[in-house]
Protein backbone atom coordinates (compact mmCIF):
# COMPACT_ATOMS: atom_id res chain seq x y z
CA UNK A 1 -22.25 -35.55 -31.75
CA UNK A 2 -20.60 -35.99 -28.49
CA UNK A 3 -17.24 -34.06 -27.50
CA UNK A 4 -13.92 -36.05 -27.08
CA UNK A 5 -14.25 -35.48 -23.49
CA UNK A 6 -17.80 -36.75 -23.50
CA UNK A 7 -16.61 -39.63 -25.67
CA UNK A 8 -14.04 -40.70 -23.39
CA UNK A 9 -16.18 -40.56 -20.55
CA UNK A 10 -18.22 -42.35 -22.16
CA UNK A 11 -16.09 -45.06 -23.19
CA UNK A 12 -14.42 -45.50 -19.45
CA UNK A 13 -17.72 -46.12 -18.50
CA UNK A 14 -18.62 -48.83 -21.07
CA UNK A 15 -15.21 -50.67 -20.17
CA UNK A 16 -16.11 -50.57 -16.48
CA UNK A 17 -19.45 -51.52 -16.79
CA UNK A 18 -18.50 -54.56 -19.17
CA UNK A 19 -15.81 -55.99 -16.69
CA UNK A 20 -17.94 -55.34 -13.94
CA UNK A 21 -20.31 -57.56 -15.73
CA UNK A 22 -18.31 -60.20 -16.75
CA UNK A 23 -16.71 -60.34 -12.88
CA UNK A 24 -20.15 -60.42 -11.62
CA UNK A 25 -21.68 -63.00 -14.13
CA UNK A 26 -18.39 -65.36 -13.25
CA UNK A 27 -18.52 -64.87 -9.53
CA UNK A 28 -22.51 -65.92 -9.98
CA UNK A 29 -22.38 -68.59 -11.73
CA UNK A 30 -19.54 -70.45 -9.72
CA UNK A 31 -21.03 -69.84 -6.49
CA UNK A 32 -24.57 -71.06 -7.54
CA UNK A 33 -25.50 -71.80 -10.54
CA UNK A 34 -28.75 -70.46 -10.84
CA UNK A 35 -30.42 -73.33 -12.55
CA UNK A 36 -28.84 -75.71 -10.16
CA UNK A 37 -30.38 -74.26 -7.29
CA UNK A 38 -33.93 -72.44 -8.30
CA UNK A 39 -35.11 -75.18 -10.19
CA UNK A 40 -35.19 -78.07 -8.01
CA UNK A 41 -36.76 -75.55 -5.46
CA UNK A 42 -39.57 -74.51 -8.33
CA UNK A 43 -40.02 -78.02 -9.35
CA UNK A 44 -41.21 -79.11 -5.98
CA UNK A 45 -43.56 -76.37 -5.58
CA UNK A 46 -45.34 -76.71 -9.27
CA UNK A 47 -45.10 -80.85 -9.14
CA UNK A 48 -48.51 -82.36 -9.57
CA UNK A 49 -50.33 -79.15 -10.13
CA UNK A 50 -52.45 -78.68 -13.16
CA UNK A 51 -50.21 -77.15 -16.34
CA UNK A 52 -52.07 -74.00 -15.68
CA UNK A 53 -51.72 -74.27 -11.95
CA UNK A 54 -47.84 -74.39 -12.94
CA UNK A 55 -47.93 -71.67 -15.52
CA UNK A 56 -49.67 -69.09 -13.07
CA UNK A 57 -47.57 -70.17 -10.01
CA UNK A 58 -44.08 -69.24 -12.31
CA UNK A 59 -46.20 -65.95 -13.47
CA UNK A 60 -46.67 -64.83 -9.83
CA UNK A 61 -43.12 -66.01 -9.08
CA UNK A 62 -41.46 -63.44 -11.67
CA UNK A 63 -43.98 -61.01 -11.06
CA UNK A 64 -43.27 -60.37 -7.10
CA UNK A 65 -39.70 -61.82 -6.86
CA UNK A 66 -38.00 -58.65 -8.04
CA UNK A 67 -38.09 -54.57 -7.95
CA UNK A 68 -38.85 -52.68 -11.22
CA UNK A 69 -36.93 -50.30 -13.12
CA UNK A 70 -36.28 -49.58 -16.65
CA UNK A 71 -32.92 -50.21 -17.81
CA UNK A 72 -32.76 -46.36 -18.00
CA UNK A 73 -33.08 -46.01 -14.56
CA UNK A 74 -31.01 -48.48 -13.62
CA UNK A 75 -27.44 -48.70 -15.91
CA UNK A 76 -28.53 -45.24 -18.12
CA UNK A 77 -29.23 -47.48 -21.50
CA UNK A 78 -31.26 -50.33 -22.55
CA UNK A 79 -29.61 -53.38 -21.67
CA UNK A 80 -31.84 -56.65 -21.83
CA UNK A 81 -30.70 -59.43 -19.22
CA UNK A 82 -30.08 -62.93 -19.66
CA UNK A 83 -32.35 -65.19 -17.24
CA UNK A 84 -29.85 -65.53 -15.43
CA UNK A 85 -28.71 -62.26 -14.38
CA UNK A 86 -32.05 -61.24 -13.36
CA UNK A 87 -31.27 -62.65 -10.11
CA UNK A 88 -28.21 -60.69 -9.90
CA UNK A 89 -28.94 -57.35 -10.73
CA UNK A 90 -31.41 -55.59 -8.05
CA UNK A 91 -34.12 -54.72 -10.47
CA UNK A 92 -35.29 -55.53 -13.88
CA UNK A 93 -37.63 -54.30 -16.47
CA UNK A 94 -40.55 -56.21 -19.05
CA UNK A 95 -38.34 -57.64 -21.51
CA UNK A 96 -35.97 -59.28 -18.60
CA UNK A 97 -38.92 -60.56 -16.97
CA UNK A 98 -40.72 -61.78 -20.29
CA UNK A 99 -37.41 -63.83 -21.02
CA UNK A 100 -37.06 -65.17 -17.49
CA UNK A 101 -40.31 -66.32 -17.38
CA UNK A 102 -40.38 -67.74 -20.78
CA UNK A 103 -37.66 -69.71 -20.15
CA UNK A 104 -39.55 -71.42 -16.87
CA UNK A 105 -42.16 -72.12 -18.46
CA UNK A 106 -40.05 -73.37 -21.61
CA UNK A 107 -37.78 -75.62 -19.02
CA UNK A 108 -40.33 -76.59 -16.06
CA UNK A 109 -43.62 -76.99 -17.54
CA UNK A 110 -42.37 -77.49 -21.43
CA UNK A 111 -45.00 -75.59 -22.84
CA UNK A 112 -43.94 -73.44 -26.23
CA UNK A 113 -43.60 -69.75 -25.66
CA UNK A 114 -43.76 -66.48 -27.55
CA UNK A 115 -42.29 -63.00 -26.86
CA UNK A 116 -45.17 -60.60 -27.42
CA UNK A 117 -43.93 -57.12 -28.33
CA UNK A 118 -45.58 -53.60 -28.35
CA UNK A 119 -44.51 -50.17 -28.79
CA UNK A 120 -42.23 -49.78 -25.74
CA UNK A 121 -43.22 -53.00 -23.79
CA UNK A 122 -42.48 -57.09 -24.11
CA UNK A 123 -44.54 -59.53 -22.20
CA UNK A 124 -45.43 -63.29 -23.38
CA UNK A 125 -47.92 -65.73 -24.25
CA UNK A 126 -47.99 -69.26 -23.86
CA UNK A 127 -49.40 -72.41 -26.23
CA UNK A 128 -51.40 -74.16 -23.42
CA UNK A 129 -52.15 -77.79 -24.56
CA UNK A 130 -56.01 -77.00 -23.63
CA UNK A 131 -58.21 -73.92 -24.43
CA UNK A 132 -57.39 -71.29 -21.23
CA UNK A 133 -59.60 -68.15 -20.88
CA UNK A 134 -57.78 -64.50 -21.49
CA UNK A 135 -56.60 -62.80 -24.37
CA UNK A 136 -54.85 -64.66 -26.51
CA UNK A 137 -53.09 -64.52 -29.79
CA UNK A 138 -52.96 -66.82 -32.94
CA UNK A 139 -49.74 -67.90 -34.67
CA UNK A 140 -49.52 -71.22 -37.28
CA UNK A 141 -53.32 -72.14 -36.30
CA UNK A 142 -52.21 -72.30 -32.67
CA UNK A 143 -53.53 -70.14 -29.84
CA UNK A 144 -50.77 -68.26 -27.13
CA UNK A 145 -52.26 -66.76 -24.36
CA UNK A 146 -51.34 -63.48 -22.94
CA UNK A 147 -49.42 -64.08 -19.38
CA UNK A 148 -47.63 -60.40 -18.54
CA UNK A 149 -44.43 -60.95 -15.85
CA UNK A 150 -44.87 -57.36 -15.31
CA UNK A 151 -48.67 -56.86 -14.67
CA UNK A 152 -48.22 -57.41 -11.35
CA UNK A 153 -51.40 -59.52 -10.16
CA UNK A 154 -52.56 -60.21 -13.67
CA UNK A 155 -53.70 -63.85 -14.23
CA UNK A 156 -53.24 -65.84 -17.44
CA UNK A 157 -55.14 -64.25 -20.27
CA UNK A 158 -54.65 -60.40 -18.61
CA UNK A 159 -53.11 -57.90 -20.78
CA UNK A 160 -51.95 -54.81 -19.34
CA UNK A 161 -55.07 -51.81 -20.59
CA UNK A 162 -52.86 -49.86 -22.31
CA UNK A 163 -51.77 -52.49 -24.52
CA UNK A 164 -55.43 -54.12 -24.99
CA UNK A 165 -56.24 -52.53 -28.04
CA UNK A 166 -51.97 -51.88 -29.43
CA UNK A 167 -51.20 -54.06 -32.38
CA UNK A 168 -48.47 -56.36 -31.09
CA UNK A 169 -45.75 -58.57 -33.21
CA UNK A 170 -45.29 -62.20 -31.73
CA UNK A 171 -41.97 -63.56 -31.60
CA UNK A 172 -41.65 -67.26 -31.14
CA UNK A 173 -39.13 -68.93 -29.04
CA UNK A 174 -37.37 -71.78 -30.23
């Protein structure tokens, strides 16, 4: 149990960290809109590619377009972003990078998605109209292949090795 000092502290910083949040959020969205400007950008660069040409080009995207750090590191407690904010905040961890991508691929290539979660890490899969090569999972007689934002380099099908053999719960996306 904290002390009433520690509390307080603790509380100050909460309330500064959530209007610092909602100040940044606003001051984001009404100078951009990140939708309004990434995805025309994304669009032309996937158009007329195969749907796993499109798939791996978002994958590298959201693998190299930001720093990592675990939401310990950077605000001192787990806080999962919304797409959104991952291109406000200077670094972001698995689970903001599994829900970024997911919602590319949900939005530019309108494949279904899942959120694939281990012990201590999120990446996702993705129901690929054909059979793709890789590791894949099953859910309602459909396949979802592995595709990790965070395994930086890894292709379609590539799970990270110490999750290869890690019994993992799929989420699907809606």
């Amino acid at each position: 149990m904290l002390g009433k000092k520690a509390e307080a502290e603790y509380a100050a910083f909460r309330k500064k960290a959530n209007e610092e949040y909602a100040a940044a959020m606003q001051q984001a969205w009404q100078k951009m809109g990140v939708k309004a400007s990434l995805y025309p950008a994304l669009r032309s660069q996937i158009e007329g590619k195969s749907v796993k040409k499109q798939v791996t080009m978002l994958l590298d995207f959201v693998q190299t377009a930001f720093d990592y750090a675990t939401d310990q590191e950077q605000f001192g407690y787990e806080r999962p972003l919304f797409g959104d904010e991952s291109f406000y905040y200077p670094k972001n961890d698995c689970e903001d990078r599994s829900i970024l991508f997911s919602i590319l691929v949900r939005d530019l290539v309108k494949l279904d998605v899942a959120l694939v979660h281990w012990p201590g890490h999120l990446a996702t899969a993705v129901a690929f109209p054909e059979q793709v090569e890789g590791d894949h999972f099953t859910l309602d007689g459909r396949n979802y292949t592995v595709c990790s934002p965070t395994y930086v380099g890894a292709g379609i099908g590539m799970t990270m090795p110490d999750f290869k053999n890690v019994n993992a719960e799929l989420i699907l996306l809606k």
